[in-house]
C-alpha atoms as a PDB file:
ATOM      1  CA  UNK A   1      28.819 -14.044   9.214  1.00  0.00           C
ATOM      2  CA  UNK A   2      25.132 -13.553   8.987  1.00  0.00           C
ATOM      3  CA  UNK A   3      23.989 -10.256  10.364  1.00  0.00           C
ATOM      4  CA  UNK A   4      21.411 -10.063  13.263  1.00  0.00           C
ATOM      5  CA  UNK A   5      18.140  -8.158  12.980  1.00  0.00           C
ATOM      6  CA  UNK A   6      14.874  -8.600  13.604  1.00  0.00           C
ATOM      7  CA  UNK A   7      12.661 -11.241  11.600  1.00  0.00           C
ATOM      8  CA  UNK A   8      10.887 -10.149   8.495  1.00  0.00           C
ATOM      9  CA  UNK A   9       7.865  -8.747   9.265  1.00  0.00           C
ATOM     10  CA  UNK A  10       4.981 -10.545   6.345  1.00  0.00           C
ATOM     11  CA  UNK A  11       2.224  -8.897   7.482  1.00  0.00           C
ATOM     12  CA  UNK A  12       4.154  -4.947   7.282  1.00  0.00           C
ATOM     13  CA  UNK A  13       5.523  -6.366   4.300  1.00  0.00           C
ATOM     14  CA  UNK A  14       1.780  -6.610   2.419  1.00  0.00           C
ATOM     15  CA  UNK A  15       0.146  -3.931   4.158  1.00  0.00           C
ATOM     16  CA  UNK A  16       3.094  -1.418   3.029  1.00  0.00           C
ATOM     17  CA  UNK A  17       3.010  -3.072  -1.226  1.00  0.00           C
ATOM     18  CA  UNK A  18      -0.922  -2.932  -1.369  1.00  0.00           C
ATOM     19  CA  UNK A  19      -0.501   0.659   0.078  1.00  0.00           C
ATOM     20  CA  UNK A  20       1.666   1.416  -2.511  1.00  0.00           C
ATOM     21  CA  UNK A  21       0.646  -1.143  -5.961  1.00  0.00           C
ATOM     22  CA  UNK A  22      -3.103  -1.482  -4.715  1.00  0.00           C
ATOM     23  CA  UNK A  23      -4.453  -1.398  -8.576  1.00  0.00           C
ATOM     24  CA  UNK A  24      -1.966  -3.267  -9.937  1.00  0.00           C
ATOM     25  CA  UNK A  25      -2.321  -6.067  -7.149  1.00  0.00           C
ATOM     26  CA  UNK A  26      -6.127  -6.221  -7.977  1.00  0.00           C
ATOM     27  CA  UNK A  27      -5.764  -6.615 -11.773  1.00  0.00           C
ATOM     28  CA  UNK A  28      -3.582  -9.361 -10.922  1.00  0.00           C
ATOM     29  CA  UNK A  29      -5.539 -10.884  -8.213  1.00  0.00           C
ATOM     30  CA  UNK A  30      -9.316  -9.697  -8.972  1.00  0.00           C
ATOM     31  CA  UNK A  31      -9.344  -8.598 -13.061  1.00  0.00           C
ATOM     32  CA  UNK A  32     -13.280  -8.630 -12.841  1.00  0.00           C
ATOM     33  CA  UNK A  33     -13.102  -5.654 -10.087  1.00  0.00           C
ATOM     34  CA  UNK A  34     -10.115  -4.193 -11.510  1.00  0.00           C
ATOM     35  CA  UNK A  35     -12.157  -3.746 -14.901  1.00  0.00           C
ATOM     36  CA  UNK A  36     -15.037  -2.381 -13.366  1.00  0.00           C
ATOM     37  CA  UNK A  37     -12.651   0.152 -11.307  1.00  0.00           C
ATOM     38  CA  UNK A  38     -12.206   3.796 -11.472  1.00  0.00           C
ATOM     39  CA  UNK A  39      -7.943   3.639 -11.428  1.00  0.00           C
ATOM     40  CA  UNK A  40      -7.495   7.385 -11.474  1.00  0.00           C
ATOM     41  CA  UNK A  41      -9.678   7.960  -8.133  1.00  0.00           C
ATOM     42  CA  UNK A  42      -7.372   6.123  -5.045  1.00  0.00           C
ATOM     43  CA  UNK A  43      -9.173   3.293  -2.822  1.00  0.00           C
ATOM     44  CA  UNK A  44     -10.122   5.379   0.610  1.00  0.00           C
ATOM     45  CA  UNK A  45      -9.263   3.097   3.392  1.00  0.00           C
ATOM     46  CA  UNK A  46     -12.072   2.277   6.075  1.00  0.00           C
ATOM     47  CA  UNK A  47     -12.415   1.053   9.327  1.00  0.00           C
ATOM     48  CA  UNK A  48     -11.090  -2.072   9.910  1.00  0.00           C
ATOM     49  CA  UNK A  49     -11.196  -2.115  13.762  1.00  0.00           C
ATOM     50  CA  UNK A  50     -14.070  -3.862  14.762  1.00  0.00           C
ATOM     51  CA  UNK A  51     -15.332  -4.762  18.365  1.00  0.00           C
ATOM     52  CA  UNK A  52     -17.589  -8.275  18.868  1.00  0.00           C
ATOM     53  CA  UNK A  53     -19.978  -7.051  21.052  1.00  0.00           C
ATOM     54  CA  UNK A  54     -21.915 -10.539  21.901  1.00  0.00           C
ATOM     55  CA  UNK A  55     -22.246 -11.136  25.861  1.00  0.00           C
ATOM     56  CA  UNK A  56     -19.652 -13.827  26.212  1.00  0.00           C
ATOM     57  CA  UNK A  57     -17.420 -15.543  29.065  1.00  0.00           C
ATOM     58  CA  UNK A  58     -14.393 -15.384  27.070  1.00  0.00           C
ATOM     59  CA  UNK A  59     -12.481 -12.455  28.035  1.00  0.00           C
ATOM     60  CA  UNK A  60     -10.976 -11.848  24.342  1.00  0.00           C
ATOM     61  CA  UNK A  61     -14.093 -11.900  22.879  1.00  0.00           C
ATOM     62  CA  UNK A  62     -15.974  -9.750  24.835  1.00  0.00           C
ATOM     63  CA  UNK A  63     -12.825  -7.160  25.393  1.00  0.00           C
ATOM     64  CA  UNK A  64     -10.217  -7.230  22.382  1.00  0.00           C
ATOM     65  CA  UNK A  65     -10.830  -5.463  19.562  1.00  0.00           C
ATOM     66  CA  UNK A  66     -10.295  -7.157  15.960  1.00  0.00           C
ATOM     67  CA  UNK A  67      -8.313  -5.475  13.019  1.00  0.00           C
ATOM     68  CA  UNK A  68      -9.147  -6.684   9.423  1.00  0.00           C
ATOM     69  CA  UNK A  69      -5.884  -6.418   7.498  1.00  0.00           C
ATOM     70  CA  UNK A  70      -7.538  -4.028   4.985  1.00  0.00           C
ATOM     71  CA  UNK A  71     -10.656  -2.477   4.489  1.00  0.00           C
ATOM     72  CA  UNK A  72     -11.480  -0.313   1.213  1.00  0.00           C
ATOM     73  CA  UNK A  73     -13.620   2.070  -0.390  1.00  0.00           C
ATOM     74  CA  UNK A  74     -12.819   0.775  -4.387  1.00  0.00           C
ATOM     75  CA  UNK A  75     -14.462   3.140  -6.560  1.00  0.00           C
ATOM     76  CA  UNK A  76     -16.228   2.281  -9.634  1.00  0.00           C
ATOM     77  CA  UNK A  77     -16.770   3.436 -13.364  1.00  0.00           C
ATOM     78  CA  UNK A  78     -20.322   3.052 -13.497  1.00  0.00           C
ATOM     79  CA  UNK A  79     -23.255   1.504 -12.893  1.00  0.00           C
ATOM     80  CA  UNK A  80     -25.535   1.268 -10.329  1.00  0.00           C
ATOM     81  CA  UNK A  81     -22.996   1.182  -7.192  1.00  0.00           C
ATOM     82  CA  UNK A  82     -20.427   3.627  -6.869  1.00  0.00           C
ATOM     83  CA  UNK A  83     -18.016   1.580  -4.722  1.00  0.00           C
ATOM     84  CA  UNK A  84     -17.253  -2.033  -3.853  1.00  0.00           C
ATOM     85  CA  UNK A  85     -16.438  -3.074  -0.244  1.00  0.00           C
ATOM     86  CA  UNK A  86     -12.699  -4.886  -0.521  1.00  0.00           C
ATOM     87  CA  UNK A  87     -11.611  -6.920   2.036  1.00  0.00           C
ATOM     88  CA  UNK A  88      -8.063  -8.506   2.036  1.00  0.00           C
ATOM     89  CA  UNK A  89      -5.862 -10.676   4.432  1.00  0.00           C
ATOM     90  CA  UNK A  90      -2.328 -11.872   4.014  1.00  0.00           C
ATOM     91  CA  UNK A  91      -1.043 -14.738   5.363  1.00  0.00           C
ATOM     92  CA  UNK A  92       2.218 -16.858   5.489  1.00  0.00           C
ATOM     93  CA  UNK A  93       3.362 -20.366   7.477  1.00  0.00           C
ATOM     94  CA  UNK A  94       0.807 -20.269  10.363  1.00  0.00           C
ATOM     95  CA  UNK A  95      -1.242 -17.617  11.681  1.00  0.00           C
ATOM     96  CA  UNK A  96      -4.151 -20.449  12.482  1.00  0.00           C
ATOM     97  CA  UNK A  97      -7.502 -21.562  10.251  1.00  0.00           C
ATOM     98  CA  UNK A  98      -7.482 -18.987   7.009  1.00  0.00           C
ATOM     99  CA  UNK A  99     -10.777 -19.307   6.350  1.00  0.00           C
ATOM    100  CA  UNK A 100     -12.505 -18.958   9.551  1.00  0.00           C
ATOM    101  CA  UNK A 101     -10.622 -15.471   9.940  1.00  0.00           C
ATOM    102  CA  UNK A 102     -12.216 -14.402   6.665  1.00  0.00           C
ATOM    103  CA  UNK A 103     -15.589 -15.583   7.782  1.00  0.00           C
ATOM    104  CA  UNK A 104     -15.282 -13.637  10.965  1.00  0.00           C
ATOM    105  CA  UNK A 105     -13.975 -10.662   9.338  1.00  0.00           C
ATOM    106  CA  UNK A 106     -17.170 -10.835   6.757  1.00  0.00           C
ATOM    107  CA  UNK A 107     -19.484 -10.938   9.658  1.00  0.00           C
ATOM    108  CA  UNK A 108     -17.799  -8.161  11.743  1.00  0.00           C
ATOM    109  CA  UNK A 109     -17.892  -6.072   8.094  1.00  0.00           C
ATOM    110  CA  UNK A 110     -21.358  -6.696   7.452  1.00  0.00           C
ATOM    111  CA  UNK A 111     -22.470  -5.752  10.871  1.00  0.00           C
ATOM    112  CA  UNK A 112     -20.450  -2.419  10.276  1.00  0.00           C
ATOM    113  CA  UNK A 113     -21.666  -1.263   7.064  1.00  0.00           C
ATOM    114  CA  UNK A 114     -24.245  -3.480   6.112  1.00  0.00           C
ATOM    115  CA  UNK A 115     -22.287  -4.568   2.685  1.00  0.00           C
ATOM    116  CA  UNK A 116     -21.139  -7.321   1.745  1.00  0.00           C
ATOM    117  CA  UNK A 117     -17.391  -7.199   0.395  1.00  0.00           C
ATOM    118  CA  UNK A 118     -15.494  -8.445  -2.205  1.00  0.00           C
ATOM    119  CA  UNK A 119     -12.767 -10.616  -0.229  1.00  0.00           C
ATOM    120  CA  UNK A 120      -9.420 -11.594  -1.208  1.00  0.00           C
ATOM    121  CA  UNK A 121      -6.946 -13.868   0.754  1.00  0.00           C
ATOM    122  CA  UNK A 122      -2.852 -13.678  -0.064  1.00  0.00           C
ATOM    123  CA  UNK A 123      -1.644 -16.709   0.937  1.00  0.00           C
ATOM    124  CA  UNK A 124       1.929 -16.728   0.676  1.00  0.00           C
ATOM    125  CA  UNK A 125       3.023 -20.237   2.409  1.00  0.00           C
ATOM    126  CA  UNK A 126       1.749 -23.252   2.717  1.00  0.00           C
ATOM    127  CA  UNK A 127      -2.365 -23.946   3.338  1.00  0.00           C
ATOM    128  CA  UNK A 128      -4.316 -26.614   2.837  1.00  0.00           C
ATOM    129  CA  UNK A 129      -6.953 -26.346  -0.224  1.00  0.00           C
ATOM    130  CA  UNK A 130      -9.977 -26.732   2.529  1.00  0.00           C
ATOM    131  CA  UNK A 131      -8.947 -23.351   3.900  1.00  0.00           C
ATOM    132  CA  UNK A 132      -9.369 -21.478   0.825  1.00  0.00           C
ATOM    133  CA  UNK A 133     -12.797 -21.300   1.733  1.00  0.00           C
ATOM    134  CA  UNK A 134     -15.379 -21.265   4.240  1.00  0.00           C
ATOM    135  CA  UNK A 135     -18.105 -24.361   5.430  1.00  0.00           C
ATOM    136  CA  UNK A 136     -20.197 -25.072   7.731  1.00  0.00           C
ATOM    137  CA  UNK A 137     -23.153 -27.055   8.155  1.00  0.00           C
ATOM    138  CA  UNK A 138     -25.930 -27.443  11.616  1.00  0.00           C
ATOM    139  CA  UNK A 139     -28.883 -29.667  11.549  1.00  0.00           C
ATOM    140  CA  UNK A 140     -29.868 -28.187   8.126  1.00  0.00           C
ATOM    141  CA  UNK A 141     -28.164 -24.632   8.457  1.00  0.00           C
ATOM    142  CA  UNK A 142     -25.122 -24.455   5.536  1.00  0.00           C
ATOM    143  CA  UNK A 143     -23.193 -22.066   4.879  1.00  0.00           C
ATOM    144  CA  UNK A 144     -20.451 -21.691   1.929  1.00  0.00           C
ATOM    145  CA  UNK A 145     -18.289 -18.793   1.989  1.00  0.00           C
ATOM    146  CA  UNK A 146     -16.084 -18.587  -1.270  1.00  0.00           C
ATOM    147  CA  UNK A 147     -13.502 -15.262  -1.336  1.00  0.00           C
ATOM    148  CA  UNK A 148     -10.922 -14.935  -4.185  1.00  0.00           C
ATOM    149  CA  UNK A 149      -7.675 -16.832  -3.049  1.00  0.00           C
ATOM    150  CA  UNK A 150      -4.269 -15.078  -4.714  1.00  0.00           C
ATOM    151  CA  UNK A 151      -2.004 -18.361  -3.933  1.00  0.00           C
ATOM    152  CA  UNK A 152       1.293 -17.373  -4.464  1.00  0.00           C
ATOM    153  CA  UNK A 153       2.893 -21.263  -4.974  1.00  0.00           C
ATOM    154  CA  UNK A 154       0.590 -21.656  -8.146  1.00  0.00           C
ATOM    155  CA  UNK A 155       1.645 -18.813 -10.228  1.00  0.00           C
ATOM    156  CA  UNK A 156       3.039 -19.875 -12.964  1.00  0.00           C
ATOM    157  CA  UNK A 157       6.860 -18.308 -12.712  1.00  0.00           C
ATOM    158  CA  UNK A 158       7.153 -17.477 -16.631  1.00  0.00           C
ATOM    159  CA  UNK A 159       3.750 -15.293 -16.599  1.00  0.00           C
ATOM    160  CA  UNK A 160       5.345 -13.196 -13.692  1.00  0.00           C
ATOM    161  CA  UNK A 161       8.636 -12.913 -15.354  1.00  0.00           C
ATOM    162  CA  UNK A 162       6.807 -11.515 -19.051  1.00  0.00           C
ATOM    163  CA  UNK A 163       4.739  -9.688 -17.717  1.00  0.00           C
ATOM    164  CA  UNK A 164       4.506  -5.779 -17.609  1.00  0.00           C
ATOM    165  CA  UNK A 165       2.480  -5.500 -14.061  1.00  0.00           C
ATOM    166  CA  UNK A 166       4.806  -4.300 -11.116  1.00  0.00           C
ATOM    167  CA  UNK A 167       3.225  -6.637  -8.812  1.00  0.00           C
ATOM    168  CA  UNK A 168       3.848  -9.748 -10.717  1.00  0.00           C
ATOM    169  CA  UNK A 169       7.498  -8.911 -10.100  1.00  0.00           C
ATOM    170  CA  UNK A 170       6.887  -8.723  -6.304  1.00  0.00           C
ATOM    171  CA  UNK A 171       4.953 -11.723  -6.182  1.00  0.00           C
ATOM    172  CA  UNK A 172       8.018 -13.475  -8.230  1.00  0.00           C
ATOM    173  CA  UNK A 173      10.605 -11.962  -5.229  1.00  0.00           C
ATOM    174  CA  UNK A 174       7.922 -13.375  -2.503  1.00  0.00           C
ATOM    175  CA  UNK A 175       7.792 -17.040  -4.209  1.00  0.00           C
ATOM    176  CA  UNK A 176      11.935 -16.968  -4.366  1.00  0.00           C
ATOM    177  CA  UNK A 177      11.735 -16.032  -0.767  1.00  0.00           C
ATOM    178  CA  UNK A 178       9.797 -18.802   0.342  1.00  0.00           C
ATOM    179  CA  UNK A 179      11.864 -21.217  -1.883  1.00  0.00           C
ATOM    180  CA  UNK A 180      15.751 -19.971  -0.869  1.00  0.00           C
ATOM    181  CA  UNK A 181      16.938 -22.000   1.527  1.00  0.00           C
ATOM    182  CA  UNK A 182      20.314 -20.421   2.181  1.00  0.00           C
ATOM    183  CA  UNK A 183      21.606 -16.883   2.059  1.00  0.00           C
ATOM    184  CA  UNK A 184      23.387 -17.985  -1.665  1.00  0.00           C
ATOM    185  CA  UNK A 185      20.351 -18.673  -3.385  1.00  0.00           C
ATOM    186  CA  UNK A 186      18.757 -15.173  -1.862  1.00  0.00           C
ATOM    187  CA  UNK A 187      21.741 -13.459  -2.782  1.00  0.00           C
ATOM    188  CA  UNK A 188      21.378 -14.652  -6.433  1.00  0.00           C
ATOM    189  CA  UNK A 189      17.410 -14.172  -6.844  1.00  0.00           C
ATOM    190  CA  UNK A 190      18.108 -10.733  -5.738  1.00  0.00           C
ATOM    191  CA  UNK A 191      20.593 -10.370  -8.430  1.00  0.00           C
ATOM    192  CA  UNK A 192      17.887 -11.795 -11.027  1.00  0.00           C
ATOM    193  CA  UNK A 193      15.636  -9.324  -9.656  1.00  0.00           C
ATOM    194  CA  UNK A 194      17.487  -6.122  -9.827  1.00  0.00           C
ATOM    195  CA  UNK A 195      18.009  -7.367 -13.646  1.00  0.00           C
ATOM    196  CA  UNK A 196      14.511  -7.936 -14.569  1.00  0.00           C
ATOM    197  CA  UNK A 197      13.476  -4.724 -13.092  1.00  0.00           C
ATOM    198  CA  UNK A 198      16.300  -2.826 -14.868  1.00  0.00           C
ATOM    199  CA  UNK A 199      14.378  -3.807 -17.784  1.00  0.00           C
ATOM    200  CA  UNK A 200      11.655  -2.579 -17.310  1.00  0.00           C
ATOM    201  CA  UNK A 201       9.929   0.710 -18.662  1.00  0.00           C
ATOM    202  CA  UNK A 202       8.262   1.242 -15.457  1.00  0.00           C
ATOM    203  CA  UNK A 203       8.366   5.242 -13.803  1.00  0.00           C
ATOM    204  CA  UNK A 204      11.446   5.519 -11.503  1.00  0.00           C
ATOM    205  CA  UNK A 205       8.847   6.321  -8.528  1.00  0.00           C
ATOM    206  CA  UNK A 206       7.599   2.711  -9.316  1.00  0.00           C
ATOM    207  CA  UNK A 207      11.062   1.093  -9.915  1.00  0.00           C
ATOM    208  CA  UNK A 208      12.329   2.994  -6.542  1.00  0.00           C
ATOM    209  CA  UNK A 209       9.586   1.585  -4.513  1.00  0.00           C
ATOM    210  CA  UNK A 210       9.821  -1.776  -6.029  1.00  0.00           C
ATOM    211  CA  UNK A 211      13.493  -2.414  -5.338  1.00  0.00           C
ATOM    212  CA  UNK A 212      12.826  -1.507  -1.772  1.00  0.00           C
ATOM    213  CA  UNK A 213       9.840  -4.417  -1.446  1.00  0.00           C
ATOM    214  CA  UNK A 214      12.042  -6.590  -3.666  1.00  0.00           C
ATOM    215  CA  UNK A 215      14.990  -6.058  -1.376  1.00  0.00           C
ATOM    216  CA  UNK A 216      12.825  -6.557   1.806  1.00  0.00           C
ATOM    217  CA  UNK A 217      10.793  -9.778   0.969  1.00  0.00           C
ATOM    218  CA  UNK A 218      14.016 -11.676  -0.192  1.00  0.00           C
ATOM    219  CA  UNK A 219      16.294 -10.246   3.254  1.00  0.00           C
ATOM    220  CA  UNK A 220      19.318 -10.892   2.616  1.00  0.00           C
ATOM    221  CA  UNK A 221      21.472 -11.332   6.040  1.00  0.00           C
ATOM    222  CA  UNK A 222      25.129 -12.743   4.958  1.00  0.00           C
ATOM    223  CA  UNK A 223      26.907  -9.353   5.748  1.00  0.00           C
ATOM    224  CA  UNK A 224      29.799 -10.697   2.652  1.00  0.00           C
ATOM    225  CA  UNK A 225      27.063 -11.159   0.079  1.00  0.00           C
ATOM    226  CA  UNK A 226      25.186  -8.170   1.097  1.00  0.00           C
ATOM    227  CA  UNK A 227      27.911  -6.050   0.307  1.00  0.00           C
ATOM    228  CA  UNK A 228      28.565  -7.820  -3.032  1.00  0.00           C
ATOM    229  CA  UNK A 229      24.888  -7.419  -4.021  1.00  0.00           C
ATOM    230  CA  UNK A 230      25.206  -3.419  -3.004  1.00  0.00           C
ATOM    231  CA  UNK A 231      28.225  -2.660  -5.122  1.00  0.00           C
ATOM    232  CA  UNK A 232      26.132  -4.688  -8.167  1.00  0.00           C
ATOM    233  CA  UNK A 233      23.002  -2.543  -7.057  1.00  0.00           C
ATOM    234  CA  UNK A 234      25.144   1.147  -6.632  1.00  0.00           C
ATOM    235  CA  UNK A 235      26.646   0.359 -10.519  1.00  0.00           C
ATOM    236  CA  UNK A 236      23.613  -0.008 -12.194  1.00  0.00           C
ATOM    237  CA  UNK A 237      22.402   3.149 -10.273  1.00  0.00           C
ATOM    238  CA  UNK A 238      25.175   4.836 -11.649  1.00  0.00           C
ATOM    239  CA  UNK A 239      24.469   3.399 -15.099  1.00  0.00           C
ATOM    240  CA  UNK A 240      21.210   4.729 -14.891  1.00  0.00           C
ATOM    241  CA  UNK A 241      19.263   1.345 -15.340  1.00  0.00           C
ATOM    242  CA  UNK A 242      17.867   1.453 -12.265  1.00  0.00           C
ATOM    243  CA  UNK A 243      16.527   4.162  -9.545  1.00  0.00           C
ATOM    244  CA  UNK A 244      18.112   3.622  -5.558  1.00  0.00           C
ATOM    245  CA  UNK A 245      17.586   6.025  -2.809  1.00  0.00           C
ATOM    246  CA  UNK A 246      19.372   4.992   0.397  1.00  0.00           C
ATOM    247  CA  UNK A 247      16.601   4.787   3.183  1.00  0.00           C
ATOM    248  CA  UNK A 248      17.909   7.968   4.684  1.00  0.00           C
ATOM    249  CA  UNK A 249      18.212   9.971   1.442  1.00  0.00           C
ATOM    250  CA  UNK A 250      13.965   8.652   1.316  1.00  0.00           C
ATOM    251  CA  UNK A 251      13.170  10.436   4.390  1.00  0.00           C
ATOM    252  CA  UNK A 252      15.053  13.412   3.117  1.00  0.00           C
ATOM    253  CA  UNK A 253      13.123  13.175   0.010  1.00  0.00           C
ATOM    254  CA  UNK A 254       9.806  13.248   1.530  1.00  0.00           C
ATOM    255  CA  UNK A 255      10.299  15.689   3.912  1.00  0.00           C
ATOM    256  CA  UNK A 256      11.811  17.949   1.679  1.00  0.00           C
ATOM    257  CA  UNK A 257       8.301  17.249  -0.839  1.00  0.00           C
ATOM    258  CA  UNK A 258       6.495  18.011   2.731  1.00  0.00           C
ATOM    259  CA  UNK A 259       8.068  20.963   3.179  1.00  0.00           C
ATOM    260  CA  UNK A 260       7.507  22.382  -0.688  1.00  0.00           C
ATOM    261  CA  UNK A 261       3.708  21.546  -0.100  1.00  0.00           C
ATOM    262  CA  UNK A 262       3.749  23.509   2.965  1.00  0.00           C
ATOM    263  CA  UNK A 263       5.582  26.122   1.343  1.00  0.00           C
ATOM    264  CA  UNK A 264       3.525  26.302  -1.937  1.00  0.00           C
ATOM    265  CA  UNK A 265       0.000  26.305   0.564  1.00  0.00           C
ATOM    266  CA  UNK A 266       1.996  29.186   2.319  1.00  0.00           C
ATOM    267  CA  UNK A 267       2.478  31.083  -0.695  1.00  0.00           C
ATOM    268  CA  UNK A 268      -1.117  30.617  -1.972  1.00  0.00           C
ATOM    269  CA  UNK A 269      -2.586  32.103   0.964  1.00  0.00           C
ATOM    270  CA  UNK A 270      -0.120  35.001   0.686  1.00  0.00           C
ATOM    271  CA  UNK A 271      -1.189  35.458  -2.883  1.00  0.00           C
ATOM    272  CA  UNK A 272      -4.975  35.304  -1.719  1.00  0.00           C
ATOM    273  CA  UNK A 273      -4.709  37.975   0.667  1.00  0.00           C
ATOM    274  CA  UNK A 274      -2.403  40.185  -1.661  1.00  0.00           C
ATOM    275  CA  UNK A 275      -5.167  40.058  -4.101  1.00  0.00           C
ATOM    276  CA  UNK A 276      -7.791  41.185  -1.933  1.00  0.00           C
ATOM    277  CA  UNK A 277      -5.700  44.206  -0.312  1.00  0.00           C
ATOM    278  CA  UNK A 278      -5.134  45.070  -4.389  1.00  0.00           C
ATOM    279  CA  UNK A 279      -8.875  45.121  -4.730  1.00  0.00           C
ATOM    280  CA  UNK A 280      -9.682  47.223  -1.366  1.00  0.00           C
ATOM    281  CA  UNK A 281      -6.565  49.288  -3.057  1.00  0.00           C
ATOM    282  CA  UNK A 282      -8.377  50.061  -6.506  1.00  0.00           C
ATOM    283  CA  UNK A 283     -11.753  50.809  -5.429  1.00  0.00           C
ATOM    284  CA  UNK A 284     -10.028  53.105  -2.798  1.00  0.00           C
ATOM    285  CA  UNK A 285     -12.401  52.902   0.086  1.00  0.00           C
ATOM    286  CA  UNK A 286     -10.238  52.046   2.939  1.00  0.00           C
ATOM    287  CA  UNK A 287      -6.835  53.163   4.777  1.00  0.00           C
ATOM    288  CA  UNK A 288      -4.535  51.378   4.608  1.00  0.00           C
ATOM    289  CA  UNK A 289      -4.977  50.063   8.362  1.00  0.00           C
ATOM    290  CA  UNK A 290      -8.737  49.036   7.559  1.00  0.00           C
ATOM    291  CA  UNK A 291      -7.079  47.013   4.721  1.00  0.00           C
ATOM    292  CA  UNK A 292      -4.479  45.397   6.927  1.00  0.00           C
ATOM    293  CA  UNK A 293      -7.091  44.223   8.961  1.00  0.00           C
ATOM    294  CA  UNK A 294      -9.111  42.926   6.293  1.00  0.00           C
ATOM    295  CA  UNK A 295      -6.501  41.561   4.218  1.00  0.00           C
ATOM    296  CA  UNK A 296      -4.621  40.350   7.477  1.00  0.00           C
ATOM    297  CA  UNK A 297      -1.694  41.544   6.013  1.00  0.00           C
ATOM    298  CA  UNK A 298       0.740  44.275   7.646  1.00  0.00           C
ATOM    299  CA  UNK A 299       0.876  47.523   6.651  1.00  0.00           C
ATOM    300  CA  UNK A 300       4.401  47.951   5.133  1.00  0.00           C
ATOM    301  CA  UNK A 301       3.432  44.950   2.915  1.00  0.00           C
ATOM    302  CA  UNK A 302       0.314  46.596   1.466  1.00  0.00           C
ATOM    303  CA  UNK A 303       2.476  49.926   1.024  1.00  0.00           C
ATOM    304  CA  UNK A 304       4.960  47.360  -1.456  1.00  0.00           C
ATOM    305  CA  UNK A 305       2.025  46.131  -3.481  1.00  0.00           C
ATOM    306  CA  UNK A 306       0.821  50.115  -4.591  1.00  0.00           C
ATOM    307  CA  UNK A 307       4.217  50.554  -6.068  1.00  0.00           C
END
């Protein structure tokens, strides 16, 4: 019996992976930029709500707000600019005309911040090859508006397979998504997947995170199969090939890595103050009440610190 949930969600689904693989999605999708890019500094999102502000009859463009998919600071190496503007939309079966969104987007981003950006489309199902860019022509006006187009249908299967980016190995799990037909064929991709990533010498962070977009994109709903696939997934975790943590035990995780930053920023503004009541201590100025209040630190705890 197939489970009910809610329908995948595409567009969560991309904004959550280039969140997570950003640099590795751009060497895949934009090598030019990704050469040119300063990997160990992290992309500083902008932005990317943007109001039309044109006096117009039509109530949703004169009141709704717009929201670019993603907007980003990319920092560079060198040369003369020390970021690029990136621009990216995803976009699956529907959602309208492609290419007029990334034209309107370009003018709303321009009018912003007064750069142009670097634009890149994911097109995961079906367009037509007229979308993948932008035309227009009025009485002698033209304009041509070419972005970079990452079209998942034409990547060539073996190149994501061999290769050592993580992101060709989620693009590989979005292309078997769009081509299973029943729960069967998912059920079996995701098997192929979990394989190929056991493989891999990728950091466990990386592997961890990557199961969890592989297992999302393909959504596997047969509640028999899913179970199958869990016990395959839980006894190569044992094995050690691969890295799971249950969504719960995630949540744990980060809050417990929350709470030890807190805790470590805690204890270095403990150790600040203890060093300056040490100070006031040696030069031997103060009480040890003018100290407190200096230090901010209680009495009883600067008496500990003269022993």
């Amino acid at each position: 019996m197939t489970a009910k949930r809610k329908n995948f969600d595409h567009d969560a689904f991309w904004k959550d992976f280039i969140d997570r693989f950003f640099y590795s999605l751009l060497k895949r999708a934009v090598p030019e930029l990704y050469e040119k890019a300063d990997t160990e500094i992290k992309p500083r999102p902008l932005d990317n709500k943007f109001t039309d502000v044109l006096k117009s009859g039509d109530p949703d463009i004169r009141a709704s707000s717009h929201f670019a998919d993603f907007v980003l600071e990319v920092p560079l190496k060198d040369g003369n600019e020390t970021w690029i503007l990136f621009h990216i939309e995803s976009q699956g079966r529907g959602g309208g005309n492609l290419a007029e969104r990334m034209n309107h987007y370009r003018c709303l981003i321009y009018a912003h911040y007064r750069r142009e950006p670097v634009a890149l489309a994911i097109i995961a199902g079906g367009r037509r090859k007229k979308e993948r860019f932008y035309s227009h022509s009025n009485f002698g006006t033209e304009i041509i508006y070419r972005y970079n187009n990452l079209v998942l249908a034409e990547l060539d299967d073996e190149e994501l397979l061999s290769s050592d980016n993580p992101t060709d190995l989620a693009l590989y799990a979005a292309k078997c998504a769009l081509k299973a037909k029943h729960e069967i064929q998912k059920y079996k991709y995701l098997r192929t997947l979990i394989e190929l990533l056991a493989e891999r010498g990728w950091s466990n962070e990386d592997k961890d995170d990557l199961l969890f977009f592989l297992e999302r994109v393909i959504d596997l709903r047969d509640r028999e199969l899913e179970n199958k696939y869990s016990e395959y997934r839980d006894q190569l975790s044992k094995e050690g090939k691969i890295v799971y943590i249950r969504p719960g035990e995630r949540e744990e995780i980060r809050e417990i890595e929350q709470r030890g930053m807190a805790k470590g920023l805690m204890e270095g503004i403990t150790k600040g103050k203890e060093d300056v009541a040490r100070n006031l201590l040696i030069r031997g100025d103060y009480s040890l009440e003018e100290i407190s209040e200096i230090a901010g630190l209680p009495v009883e705890q600067i008496r500990k610190l003269i022993n």
